[in-house]
N, C-alpha and C. Protein backbone atom coordinates (compact mmCIF):
# COMPACT_ATOMS: atom_id res chain seq x y z
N UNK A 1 -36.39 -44.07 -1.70
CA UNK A 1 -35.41 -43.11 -2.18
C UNK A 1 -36.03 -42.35 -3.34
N UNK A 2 -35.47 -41.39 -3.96
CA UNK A 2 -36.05 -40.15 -4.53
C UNK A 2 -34.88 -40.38 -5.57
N UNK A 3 -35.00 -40.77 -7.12
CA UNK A 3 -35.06 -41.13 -8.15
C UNK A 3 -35.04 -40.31 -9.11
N UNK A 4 -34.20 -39.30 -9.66
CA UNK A 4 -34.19 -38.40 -10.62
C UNK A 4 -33.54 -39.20 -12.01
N UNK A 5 -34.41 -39.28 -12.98
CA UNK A 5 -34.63 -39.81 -14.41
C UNK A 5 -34.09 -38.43 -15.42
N UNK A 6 -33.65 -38.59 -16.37
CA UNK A 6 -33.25 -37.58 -17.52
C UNK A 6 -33.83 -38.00 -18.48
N UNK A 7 -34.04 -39.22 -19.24
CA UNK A 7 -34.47 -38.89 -20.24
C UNK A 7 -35.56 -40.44 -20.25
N UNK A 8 -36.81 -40.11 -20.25
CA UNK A 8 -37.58 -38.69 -19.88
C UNK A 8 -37.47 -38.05 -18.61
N UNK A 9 -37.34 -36.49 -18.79
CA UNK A 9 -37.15 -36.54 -17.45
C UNK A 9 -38.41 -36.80 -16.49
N UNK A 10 -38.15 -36.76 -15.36
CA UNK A 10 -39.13 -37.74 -14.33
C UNK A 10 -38.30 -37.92 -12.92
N UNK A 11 -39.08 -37.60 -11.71
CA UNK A 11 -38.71 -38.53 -10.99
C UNK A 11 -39.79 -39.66 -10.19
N UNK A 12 -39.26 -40.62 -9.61
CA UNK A 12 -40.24 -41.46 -9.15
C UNK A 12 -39.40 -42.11 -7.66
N UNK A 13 -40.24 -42.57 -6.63
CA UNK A 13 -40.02 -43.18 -5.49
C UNK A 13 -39.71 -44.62 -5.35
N UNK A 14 -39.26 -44.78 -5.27
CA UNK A 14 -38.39 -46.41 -5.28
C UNK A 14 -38.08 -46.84 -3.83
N UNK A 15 -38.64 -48.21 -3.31
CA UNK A 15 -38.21 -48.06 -1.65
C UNK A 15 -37.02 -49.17 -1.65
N UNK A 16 -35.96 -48.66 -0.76
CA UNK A 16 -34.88 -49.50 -0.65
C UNK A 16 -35.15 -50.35 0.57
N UNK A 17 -33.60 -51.12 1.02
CA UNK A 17 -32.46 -50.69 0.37
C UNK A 17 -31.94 -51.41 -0.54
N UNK A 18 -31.46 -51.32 -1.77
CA UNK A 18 -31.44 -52.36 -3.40
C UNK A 18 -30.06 -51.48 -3.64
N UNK A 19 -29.18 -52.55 -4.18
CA UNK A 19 -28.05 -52.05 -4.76
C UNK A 19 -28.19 -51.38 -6.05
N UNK A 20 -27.55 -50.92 -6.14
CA UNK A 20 -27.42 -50.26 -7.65
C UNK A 20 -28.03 -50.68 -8.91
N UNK A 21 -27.39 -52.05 -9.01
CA UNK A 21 -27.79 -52.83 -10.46
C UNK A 21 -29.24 -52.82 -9.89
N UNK A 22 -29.78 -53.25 -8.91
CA UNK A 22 -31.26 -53.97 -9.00
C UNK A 22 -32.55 -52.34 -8.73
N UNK A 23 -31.64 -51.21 -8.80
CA UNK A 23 -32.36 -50.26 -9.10
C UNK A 23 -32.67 -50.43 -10.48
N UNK A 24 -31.68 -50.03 -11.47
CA UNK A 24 -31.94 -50.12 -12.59
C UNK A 24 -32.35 -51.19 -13.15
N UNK A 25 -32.59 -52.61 -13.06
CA UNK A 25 -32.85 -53.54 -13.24
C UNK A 25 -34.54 -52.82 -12.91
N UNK A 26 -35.07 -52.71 -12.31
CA UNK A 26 -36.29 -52.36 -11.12
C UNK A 26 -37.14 -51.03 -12.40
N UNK A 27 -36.22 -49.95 -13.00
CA UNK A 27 -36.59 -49.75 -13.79
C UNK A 27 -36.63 -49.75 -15.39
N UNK A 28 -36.11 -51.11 -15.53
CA UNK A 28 -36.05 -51.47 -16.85
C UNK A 28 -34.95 -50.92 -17.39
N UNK A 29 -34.10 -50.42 -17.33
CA UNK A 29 -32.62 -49.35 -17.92
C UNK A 29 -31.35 -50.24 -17.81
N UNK A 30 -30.73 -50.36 -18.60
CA UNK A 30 -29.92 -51.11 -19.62
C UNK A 30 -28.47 -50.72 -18.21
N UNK A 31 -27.65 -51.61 -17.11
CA UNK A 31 -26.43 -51.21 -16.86
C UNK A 31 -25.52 -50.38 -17.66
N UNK A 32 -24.96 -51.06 -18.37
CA UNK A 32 -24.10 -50.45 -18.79
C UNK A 32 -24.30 -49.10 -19.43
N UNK A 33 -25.55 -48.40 -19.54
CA UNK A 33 -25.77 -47.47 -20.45
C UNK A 33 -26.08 -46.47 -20.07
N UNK A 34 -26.04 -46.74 -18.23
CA UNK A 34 -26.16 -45.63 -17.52
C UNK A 34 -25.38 -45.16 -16.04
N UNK A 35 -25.88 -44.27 -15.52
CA UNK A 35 -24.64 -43.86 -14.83
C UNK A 35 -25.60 -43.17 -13.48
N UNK A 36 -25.02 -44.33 -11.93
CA UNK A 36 -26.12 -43.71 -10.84
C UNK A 36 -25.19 -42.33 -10.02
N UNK A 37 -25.48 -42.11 -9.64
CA UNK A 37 -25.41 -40.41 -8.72
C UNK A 37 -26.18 -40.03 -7.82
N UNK A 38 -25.33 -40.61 -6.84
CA UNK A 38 -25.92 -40.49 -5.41
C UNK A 38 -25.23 -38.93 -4.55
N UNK A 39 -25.64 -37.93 -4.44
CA UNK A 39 -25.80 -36.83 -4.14
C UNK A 39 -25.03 -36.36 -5.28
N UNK A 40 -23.45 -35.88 -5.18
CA UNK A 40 -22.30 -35.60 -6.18
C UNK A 40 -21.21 -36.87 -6.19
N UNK A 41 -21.84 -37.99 -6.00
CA UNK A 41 -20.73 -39.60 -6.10
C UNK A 41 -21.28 -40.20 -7.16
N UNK A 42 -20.68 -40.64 -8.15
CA UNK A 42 -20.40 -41.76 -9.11
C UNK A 42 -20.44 -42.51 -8.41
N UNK A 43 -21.51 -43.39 -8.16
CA UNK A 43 -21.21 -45.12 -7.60
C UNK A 43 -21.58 -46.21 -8.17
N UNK A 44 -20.70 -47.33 -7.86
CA UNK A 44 -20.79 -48.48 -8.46
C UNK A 44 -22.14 -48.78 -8.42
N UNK A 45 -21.56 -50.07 -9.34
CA UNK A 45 -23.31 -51.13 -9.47
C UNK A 45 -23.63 -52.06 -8.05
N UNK A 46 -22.65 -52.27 -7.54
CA UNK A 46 -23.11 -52.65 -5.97
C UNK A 46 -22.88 -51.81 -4.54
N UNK A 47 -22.80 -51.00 -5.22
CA UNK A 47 -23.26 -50.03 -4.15
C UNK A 47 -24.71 -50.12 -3.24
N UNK A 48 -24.91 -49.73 -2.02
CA UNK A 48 -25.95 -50.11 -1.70
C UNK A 48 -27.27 -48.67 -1.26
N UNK A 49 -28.07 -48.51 -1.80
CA UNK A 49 -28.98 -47.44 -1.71
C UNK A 49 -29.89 -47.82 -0.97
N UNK A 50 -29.78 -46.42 -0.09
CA UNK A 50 -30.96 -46.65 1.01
C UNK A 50 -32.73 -45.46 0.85
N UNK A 51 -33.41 -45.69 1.43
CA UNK A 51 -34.94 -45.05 1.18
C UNK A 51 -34.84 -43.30 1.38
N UNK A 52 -33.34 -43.03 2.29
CA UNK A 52 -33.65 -41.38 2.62
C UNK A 52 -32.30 -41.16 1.20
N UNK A 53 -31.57 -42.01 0.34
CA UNK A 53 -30.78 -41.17 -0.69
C UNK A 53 -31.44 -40.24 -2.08
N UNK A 54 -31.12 -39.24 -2.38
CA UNK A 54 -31.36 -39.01 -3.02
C UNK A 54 -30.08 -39.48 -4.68
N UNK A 55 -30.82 -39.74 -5.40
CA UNK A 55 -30.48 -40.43 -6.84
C UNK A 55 -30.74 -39.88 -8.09
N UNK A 56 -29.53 -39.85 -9.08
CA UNK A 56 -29.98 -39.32 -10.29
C UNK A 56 -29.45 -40.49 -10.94
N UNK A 57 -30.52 -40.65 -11.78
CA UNK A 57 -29.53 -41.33 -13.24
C UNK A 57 -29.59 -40.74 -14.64
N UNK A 58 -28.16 -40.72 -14.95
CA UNK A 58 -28.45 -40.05 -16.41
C UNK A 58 -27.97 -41.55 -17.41
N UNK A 59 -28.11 -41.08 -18.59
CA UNK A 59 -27.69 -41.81 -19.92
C UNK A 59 -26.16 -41.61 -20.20
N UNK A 60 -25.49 -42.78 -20.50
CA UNK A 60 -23.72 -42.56 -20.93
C UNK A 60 -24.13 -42.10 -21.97
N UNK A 61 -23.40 -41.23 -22.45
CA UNK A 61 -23.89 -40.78 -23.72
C UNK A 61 -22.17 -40.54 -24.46
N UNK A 62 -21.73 -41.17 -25.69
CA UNK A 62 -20.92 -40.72 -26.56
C UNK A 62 -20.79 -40.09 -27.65
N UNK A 63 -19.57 -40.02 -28.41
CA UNK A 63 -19.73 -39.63 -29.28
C UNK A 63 -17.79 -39.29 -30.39
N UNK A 64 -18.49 -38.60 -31.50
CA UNK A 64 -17.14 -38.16 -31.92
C UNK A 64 -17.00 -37.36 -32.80
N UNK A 65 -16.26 -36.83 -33.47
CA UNK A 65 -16.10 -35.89 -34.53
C UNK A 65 -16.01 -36.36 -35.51
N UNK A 66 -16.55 -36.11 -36.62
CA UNK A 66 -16.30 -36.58 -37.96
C UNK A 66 -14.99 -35.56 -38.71
């Protein structure tokens, strides 16, 4: 599968099929701190990804106003 990274950006090839968590597990990136995107779907951590999906992961990112 085809692996789009944000920060840094990057992408890289990853062969499935690996659920969610053991993608990110696979590249070292923290669950909870990120967020997978499989074409335009939010999907869970056991979701299951296959070698022809294409994948983004970005960073949760917060914040607030002072």
């Amino acid at each position: 599968m085809k692996v789009q990274l944000s920060h840094p950006e990057r992408t890289v090839e990853i062969k499935g099929p690996k659920k969610a968590r053991e993608l990110l597990r696979e590249l070292n990136l923290v669950q909870e701190a990120h967020l997978v995107i499989r074409g335009d779907e939010l999907i869970t951590e056991d979701e299951l990804l296959k070698d022809g999906d294409q994948v983004e992961i970005r960073p949760v990112i917060s914040g607030g106003s002072l």
